[in-house]
N, C-alpha and C. Protein backbone atom coordinates (compact mmCIF):
# COMPACT_ATOMS: atom_id res chain seq x y z
N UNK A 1 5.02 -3.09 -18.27
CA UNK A 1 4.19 -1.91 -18.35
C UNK A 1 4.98 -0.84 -19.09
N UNK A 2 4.46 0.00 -20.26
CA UNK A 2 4.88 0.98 -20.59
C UNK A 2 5.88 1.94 -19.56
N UNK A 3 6.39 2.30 -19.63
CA UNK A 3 7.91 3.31 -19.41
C UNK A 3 7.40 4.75 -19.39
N UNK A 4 7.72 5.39 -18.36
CA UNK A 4 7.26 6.69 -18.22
C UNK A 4 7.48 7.50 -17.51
N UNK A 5 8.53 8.62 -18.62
CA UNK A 5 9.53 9.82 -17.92
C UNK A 5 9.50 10.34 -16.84
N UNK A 6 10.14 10.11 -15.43
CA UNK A 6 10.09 10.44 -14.40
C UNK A 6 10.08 12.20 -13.84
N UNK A 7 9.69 12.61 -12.90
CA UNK A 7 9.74 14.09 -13.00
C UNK A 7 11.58 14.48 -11.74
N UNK A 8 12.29 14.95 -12.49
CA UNK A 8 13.17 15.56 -11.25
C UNK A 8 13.04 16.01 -9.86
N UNK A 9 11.97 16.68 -10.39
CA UNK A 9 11.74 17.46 -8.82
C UNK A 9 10.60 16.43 -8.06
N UNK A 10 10.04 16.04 -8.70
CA UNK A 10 8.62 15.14 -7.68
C UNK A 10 8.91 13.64 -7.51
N UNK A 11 9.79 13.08 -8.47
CA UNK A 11 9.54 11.53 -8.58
C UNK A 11 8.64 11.06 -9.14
N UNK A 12 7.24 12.05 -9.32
CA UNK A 12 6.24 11.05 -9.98
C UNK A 12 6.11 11.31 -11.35
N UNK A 13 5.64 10.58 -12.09
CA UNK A 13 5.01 10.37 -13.73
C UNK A 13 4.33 11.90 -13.92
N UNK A 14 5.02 12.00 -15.39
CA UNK A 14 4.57 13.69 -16.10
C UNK A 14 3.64 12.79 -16.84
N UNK A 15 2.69 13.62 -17.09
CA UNK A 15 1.18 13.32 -17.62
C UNK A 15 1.46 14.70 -18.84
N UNK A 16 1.33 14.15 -19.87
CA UNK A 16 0.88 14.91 -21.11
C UNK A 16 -0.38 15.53 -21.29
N UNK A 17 -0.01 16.97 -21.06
CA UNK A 17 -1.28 18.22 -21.16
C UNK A 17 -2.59 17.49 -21.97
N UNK A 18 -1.92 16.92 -23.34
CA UNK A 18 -3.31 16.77 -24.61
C UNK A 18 -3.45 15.90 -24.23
N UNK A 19 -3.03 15.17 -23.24
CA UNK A 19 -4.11 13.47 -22.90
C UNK A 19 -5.62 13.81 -22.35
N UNK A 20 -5.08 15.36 -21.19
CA UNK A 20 -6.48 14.95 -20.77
C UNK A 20 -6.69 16.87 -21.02
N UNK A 21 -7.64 16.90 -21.71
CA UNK A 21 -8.08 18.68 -21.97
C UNK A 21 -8.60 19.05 -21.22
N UNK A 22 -9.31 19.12 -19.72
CA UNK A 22 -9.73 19.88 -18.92
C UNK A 22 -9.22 20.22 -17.61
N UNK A 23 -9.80 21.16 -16.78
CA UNK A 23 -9.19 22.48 -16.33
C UNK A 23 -8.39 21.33 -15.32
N UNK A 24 -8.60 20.28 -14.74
CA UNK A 24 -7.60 19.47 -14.23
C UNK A 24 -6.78 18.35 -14.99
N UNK A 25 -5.38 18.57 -15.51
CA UNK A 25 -4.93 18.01 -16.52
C UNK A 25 -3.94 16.90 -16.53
N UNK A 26 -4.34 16.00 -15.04
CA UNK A 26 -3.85 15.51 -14.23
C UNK A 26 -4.66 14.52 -13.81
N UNK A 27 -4.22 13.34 -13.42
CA UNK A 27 -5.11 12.20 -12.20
C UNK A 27 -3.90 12.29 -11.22
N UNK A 28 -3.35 12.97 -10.63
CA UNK A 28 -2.63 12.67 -10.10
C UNK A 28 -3.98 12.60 -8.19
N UNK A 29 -4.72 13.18 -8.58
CA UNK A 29 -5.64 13.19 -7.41
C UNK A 29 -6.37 11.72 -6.86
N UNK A 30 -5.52 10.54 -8.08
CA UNK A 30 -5.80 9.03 -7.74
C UNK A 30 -4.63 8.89 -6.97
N UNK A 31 -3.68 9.34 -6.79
CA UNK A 31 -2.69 8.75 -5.95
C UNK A 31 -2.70 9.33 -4.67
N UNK A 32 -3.43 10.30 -4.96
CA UNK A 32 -3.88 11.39 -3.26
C UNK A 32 -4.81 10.84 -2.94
N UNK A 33 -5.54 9.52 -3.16
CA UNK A 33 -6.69 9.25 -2.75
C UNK A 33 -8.22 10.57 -2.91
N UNK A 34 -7.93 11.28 -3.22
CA UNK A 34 -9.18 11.54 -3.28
C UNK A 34 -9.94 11.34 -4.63
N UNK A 35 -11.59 11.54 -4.41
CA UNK A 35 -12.44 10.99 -4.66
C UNK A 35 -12.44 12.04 -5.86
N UNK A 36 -12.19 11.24 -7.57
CA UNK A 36 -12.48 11.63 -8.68
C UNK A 36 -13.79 12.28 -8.77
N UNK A 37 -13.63 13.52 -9.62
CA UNK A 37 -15.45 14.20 -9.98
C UNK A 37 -15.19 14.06 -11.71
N UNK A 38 -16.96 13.79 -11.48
CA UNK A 38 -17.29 13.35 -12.87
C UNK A 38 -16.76 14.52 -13.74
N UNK A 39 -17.03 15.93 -13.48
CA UNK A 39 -16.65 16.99 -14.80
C UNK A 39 -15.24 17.31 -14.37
N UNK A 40 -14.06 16.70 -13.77
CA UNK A 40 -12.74 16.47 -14.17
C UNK A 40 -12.33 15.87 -15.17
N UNK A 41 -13.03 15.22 -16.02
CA UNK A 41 -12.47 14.65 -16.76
C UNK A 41 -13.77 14.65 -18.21
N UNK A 42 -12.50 14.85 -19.55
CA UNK A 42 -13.65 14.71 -20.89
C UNK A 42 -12.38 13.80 -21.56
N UNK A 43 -13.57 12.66 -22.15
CA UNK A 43 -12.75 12.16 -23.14
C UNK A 43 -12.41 13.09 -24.49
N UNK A 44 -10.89 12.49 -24.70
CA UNK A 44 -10.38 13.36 -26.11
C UNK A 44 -10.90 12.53 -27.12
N UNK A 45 -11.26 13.08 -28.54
CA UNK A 45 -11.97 12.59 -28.86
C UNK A 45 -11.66 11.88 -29.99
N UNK A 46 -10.11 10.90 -29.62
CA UNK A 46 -10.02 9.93 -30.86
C UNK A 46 -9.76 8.54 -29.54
N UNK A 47 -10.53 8.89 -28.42
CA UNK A 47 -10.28 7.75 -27.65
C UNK A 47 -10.89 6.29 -28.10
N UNK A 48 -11.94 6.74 -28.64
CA UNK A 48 -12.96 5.19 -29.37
C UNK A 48 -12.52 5.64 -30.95
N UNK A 49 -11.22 5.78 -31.67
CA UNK A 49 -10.51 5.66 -32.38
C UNK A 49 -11.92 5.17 -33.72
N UNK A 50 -11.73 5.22 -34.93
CA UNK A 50 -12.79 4.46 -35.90
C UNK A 50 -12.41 3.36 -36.34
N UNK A 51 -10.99 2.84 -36.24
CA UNK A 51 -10.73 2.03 -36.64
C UNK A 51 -10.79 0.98 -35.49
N UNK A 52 -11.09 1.20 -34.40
CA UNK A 52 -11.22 0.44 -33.37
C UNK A 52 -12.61 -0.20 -32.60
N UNK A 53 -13.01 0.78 -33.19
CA UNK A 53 -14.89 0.26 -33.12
C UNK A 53 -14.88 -0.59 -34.30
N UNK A 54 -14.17 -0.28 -35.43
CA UNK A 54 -14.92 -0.89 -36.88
C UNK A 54 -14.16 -2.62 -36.63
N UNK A 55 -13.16 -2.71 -35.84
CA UNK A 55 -12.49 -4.08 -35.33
C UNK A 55 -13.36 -4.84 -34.75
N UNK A 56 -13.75 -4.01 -33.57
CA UNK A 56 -14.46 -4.94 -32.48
C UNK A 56 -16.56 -5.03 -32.79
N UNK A 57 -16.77 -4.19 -33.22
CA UNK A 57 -18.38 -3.66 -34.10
C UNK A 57 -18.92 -2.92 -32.56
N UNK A 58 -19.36 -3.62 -31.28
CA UNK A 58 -19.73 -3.51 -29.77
C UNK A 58 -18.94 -3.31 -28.80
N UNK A 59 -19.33 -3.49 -27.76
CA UNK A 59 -19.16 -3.27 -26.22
C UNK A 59 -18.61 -4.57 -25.77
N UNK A 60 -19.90 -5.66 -26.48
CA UNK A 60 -19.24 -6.64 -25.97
C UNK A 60 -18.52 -7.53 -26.49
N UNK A 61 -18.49 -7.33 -27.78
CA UNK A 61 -16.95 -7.91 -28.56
C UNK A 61 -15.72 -7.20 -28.21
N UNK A 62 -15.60 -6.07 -27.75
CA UNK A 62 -15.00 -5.63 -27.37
C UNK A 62 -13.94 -6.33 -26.00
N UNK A 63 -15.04 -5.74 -24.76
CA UNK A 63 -14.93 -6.79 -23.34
C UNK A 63 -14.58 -8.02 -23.86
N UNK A 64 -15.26 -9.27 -24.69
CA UNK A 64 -14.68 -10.57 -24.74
C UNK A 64 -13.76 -10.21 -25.46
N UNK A 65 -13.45 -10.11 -25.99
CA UNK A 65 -11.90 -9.62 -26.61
C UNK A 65 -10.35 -9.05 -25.83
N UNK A 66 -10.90 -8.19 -24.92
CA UNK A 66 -9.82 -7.94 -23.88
C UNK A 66 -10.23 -8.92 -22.57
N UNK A 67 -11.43 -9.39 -22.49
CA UNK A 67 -11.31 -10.54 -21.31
C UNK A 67 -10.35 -12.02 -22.10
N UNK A 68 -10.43 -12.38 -23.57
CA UNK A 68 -9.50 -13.45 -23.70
C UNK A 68 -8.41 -12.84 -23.82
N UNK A 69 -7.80 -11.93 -24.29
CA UNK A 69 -6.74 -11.33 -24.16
C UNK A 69 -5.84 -11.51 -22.68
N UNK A 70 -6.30 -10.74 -21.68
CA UNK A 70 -5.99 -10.79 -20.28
C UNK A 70 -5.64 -12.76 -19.89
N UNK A 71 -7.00 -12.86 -19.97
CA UNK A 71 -6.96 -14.61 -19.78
C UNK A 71 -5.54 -15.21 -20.21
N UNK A 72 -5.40 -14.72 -21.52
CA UNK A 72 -4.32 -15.76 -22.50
C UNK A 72 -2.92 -15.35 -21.97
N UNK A 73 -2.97 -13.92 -21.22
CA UNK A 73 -1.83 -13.17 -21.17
C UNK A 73 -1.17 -13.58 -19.68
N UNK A 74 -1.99 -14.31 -18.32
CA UNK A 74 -2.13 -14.27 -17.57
C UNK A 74 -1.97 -15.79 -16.89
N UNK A 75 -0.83 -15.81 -16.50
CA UNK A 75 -0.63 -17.26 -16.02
C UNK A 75 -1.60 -18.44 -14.94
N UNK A 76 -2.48 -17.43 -13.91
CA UNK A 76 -3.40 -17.94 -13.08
C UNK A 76 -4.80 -18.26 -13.90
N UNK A 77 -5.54 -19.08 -13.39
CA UNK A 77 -6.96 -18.80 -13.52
C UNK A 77 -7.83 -17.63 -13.38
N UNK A 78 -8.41 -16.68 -13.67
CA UNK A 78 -9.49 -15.84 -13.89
C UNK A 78 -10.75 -15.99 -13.32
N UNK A 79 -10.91 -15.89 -12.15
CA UNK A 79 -12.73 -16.61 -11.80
C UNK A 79 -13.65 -15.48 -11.46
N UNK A 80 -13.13 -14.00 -11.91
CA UNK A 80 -13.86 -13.00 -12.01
C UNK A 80 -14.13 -12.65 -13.19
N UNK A 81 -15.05 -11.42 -13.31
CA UNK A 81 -15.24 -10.83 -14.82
C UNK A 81 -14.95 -9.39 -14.95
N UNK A 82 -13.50 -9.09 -13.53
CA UNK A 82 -13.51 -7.94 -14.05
C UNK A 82 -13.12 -7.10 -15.30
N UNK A 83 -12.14 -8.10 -15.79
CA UNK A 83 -11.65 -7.22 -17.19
C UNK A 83 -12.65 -6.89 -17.83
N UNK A 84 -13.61 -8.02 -18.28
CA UNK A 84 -14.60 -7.83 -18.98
C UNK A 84 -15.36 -6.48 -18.47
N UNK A 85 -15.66 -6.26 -17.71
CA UNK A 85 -16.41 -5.17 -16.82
C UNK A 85 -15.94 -4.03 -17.00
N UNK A 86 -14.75 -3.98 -16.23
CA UNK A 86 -13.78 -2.34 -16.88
C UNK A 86 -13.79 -2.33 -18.66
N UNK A 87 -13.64 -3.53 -19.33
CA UNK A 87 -13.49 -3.26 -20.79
C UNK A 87 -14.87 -2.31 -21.60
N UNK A 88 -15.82 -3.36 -20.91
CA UNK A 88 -17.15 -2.83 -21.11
C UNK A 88 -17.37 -1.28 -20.96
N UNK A 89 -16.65 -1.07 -19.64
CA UNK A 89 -17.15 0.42 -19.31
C UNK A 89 -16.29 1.17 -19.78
N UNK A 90 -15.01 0.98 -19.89
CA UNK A 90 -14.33 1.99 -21.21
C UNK A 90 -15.08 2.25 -22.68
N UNK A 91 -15.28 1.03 -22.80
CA UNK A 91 -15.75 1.35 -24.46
C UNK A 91 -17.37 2.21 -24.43
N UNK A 92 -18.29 1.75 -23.43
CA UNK A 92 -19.12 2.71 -23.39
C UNK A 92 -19.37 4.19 -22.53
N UNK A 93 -18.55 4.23 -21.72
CA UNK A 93 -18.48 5.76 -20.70
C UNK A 93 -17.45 6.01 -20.50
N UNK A 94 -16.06 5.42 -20.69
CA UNK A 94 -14.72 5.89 -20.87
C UNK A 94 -14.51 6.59 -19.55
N UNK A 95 -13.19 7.50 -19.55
CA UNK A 95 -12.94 7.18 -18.13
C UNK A 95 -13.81 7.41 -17.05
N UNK A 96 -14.68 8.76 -16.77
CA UNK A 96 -15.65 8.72 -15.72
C UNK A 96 -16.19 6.90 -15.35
N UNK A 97 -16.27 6.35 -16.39
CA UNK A 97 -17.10 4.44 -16.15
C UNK A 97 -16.03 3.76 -15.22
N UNK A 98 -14.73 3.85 -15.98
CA UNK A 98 -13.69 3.09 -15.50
C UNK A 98 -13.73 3.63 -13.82
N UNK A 99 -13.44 4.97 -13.60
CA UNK A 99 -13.15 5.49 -12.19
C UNK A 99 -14.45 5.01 -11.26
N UNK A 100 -15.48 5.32 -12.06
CA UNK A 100 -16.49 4.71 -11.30
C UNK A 100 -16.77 3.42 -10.83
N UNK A 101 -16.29 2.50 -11.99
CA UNK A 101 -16.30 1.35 -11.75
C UNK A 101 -15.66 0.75 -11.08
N UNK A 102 -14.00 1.21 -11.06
CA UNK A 102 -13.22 0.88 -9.49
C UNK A 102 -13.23 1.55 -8.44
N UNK A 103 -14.08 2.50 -8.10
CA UNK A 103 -14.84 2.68 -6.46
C UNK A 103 -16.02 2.12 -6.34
N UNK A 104 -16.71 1.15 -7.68
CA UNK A 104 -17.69 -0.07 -7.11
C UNK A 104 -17.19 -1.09 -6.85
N UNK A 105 -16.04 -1.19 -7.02
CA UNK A 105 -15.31 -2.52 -6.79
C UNK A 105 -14.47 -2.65 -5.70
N UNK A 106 -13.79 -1.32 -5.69
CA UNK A 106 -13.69 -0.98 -3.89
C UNK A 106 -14.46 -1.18 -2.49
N UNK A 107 -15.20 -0.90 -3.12
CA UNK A 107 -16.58 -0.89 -1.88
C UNK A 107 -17.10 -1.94 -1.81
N UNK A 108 -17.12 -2.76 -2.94
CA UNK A 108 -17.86 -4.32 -2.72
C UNK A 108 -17.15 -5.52 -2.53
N UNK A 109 -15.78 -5.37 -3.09
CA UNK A 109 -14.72 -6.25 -2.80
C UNK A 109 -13.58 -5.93 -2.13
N UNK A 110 -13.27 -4.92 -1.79
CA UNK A 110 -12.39 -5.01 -0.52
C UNK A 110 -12.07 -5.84 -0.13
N UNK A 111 -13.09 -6.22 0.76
CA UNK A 111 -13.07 -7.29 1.80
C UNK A 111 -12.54 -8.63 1.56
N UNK A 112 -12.63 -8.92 0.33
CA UNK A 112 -12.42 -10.23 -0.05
C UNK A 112 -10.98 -10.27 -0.90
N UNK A 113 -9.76 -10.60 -0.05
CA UNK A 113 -8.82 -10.29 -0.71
C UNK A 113 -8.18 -11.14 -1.96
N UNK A 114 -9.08 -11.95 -2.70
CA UNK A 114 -8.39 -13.09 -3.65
C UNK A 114 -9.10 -12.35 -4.37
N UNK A 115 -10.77 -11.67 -4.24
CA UNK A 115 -11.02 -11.17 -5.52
C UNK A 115 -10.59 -9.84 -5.66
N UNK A 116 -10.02 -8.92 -4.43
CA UNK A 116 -9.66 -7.71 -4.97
C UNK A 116 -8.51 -7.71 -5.22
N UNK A 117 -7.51 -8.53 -5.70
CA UNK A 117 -6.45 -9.15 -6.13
C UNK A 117 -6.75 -9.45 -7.38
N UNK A 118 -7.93 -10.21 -8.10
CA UNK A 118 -7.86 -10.38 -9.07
C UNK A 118 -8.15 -9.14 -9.88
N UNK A 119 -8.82 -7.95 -9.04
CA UNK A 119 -9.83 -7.32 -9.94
C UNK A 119 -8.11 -6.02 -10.05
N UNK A 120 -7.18 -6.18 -9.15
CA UNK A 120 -5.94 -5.58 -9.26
C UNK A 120 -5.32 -5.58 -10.21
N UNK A 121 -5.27 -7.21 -10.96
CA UNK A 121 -4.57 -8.06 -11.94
C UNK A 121 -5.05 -7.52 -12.91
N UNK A 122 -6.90 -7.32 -12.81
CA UNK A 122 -7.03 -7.16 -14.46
C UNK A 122 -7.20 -5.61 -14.76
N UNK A 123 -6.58 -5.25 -13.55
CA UNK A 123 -6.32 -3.29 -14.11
C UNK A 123 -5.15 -3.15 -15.00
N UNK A 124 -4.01 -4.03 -14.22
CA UNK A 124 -3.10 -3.88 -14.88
C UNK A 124 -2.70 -4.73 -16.52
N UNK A 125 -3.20 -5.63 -16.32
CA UNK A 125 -3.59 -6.32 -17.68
C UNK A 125 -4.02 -5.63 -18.48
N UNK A 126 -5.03 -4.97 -18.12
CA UNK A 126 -5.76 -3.62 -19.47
C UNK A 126 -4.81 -2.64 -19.81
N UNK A 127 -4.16 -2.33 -18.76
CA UNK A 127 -2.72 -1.46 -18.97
C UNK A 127 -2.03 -1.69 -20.44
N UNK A 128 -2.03 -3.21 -19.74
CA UNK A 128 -1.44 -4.10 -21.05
C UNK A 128 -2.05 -3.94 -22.79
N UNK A 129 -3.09 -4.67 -22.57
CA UNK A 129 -3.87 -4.77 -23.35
C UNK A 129 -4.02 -3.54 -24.36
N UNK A 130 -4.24 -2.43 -23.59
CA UNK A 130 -4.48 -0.85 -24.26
C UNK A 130 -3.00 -0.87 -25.21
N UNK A 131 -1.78 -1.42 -24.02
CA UNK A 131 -0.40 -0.62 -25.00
C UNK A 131 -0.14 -1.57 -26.05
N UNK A 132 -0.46 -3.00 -26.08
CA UNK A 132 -0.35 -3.74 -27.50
C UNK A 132 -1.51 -3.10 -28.45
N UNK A 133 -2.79 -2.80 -28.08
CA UNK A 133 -3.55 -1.62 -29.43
C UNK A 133 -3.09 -0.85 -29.66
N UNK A 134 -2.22 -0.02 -28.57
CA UNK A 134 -1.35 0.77 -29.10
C UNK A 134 -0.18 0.38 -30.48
N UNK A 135 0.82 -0.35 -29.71
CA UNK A 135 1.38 -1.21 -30.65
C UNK A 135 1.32 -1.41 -31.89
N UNK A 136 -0.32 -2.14 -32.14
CA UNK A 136 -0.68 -2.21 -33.22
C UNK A 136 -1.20 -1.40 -34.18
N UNK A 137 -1.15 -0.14 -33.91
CA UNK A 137 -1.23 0.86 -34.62
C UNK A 137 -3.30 1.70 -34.29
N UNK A 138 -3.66 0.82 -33.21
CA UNK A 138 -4.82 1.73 -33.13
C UNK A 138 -4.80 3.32 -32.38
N UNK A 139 -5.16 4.19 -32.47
CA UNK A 139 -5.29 5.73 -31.85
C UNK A 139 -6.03 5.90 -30.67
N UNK A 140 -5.35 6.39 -29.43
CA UNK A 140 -6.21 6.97 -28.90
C UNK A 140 -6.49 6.17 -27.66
N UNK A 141 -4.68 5.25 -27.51
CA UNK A 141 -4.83 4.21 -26.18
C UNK A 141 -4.11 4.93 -25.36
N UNK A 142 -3.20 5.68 -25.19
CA UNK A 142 -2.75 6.36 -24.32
C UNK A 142 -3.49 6.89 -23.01
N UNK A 143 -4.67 7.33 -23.57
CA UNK A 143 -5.33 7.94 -22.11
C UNK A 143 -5.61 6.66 -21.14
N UNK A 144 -5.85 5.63 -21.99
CA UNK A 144 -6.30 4.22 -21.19
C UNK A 144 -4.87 3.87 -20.47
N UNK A 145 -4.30 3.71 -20.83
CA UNK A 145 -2.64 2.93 -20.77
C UNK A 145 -2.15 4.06 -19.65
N UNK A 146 -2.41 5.13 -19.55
CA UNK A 146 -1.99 6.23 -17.83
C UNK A 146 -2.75 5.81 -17.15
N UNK A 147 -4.58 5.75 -17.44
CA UNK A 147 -5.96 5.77 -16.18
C UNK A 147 -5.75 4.01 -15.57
N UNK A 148 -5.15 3.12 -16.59
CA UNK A 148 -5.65 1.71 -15.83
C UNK A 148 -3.81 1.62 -15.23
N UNK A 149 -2.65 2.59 -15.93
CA UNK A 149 -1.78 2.37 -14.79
C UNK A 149 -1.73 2.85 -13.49
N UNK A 150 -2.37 4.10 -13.32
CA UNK A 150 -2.32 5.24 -12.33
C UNK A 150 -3.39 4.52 -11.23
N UNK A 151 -4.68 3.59 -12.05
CA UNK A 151 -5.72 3.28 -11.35
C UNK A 151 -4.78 1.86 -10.64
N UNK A 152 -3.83 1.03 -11.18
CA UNK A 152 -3.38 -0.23 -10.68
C UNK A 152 -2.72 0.23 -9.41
N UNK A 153 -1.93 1.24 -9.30
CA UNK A 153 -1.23 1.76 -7.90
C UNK A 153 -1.83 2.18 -7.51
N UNK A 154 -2.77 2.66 -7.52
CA UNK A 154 -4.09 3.19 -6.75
C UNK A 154 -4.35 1.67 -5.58
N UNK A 155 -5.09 1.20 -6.53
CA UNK A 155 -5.54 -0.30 -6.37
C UNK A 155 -4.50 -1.26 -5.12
N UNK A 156 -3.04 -1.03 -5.82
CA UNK A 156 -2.44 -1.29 -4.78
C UNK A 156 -2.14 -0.74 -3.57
N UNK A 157 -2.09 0.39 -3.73
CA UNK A 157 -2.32 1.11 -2.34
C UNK A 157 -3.20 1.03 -1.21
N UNK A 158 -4.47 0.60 -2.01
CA UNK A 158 -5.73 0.71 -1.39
C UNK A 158 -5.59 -0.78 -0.51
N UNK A 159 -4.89 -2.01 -1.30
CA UNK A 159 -4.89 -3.11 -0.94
C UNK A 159 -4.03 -3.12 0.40
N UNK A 160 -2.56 -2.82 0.25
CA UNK A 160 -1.90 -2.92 1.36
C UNK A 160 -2.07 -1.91 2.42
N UNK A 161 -2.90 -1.13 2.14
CA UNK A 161 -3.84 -0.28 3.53
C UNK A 161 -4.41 -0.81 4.07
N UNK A 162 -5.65 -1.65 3.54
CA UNK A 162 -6.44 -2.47 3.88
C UNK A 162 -6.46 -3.46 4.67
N UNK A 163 -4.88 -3.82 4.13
CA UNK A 163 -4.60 -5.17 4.25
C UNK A 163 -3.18 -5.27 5.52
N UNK A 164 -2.79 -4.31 6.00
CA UNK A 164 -1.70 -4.03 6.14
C UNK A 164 -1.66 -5.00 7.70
N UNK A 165 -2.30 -5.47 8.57
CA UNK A 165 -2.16 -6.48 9.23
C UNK A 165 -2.93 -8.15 9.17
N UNK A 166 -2.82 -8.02 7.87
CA UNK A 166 -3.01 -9.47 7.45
C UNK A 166 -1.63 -10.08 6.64
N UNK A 167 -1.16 -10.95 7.14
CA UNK A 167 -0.40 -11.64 6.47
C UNK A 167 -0.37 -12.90 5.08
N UNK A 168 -1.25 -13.45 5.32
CA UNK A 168 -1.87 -14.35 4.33
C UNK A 168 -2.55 -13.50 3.15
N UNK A 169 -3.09 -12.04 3.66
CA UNK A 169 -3.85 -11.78 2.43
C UNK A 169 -2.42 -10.55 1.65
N UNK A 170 -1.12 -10.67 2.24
CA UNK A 170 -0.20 -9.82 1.56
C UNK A 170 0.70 -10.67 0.76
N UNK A 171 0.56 -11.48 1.63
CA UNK A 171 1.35 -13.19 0.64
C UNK A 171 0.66 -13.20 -0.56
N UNK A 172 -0.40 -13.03 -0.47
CA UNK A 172 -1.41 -14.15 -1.50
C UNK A 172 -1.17 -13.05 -2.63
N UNK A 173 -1.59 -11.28 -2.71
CA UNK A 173 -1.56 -10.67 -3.25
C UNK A 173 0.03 -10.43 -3.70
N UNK A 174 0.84 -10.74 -2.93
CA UNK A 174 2.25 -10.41 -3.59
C UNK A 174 2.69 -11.52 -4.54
N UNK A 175 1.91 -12.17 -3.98
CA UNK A 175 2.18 -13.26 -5.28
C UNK A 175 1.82 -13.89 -6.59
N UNK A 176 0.19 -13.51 -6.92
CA UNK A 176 -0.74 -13.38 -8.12
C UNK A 176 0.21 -11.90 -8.50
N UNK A 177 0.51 -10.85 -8.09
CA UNK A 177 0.88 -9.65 -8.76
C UNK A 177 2.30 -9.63 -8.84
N UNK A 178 3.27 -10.40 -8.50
CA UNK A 178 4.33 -10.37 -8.84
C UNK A 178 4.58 -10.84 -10.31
C-alpha cells in the first residue's frame, strides 16, 4: 500500500487540504466511526481524469477492468463482485457511492464473515489498483488511493468488533488479509 507521512503529534495519516475542497477536509470521521454526510464531501474535479474515461469508454469496462485486475493481483479465489461494485460506483458517484456503498455492505454482510472478508480484500485491492493508475501516469487517483485506504481500516475495524469473540471467523480473516 502506498506510504503515508505520519503526523508527530497524532500518529495518524496527514490528508492533503487539495484532495478534498470542502469545509471538512478530512475523512478522518471514518476512523471515528461516524456516519459520513453526503455534502462532506465534493469530488475534485480531475478525479474521472479524460484520459481515463477515454481508456476505459464506461462504468462497466471500467469495473471489469479493476475486477480482473484485483482477480489477477490476488492469490485466493474471488466469489464476490465486490470490486466490481465499488469500481462501478466510483466511476459513476465517486466518493459519496463508494461510502455509501460500504455501509450497504456493512449492513448486509456483516454477518457473514468469508464474504465481509472478501468485500475487505477488495477495498484494499482498489487501494491498489487506483496507485498503479496512478503509476501509470493517469490524474486524479489520489483521492481514491486515501478513501479505499482509510475505508480498508475502517472495514477492519468494523470486522474485529464484530467479530471479536469468534475465533474461526478471526483466523479465517487474518489469513485471506495477511
Amino acid at each position: 500500500m502506498p506510504m503515508f507521512k505520519k503526523s508527530s503529534t497524532t500518529g495518524s495519516r496527514e490528508i492533503k487540504k487539495e484532495v478534498f475542497p470542502s469545509s471538512q477536509s478530512d475523512i478522518s470521521h471514518i476512523r471515528n466511526k461516524q456516519t459520513p454526510q453526503a455534502t462532506e464531501y465534493k469530488q475534485p474535479p480531475t478525479l474521472m481524469a479524460k484520459q481515463l474515461r477515454e481508456g476505459f469508454k464506461n462504468a462497466n469496462t471500467y469495473a471489469a477492468g479493476m475486477e480482473i485486475w484485483v482477480k489477477n493481483n490476488y492469490p485466493s479465489e474471488m466469489k464476490y463482485t465486490f470490486s466490481a461494485d465499488f469500481a462501478r460506483i466510483d466511476w459513476l458517484m465517486g466518493i459519496k457511492g463508494v461510502l455509501d456503498t460500504y455501509e450497504l455492505i456493512k449492513k448486509g454482510w456483516l454477518d457473514n464473515y468469508k464474504a465481509f472478508t472478501e468485500a475487505v480484500v477488495s477495498i484494499n485491492m482498489l487501494a491498489w489498483a487506483h496507485y498503479q493508475l496512478k503509476q501509470q501516469g493517469y490524474d486524479g487517483r489520489d483521492t481514491f488511493i486515501e478513501l479505499y485506504t482509510d475505508l480498508y481500516h475502517q472495514a477492519t475495524n468494523d470486522f474485529y468488533e464484530y467479530y471479536k469473540d469468534n475465533e474461526e471467523a478471526r483466523c479465517y480473516f487474518f489469513q485471506m488479509t495477511d
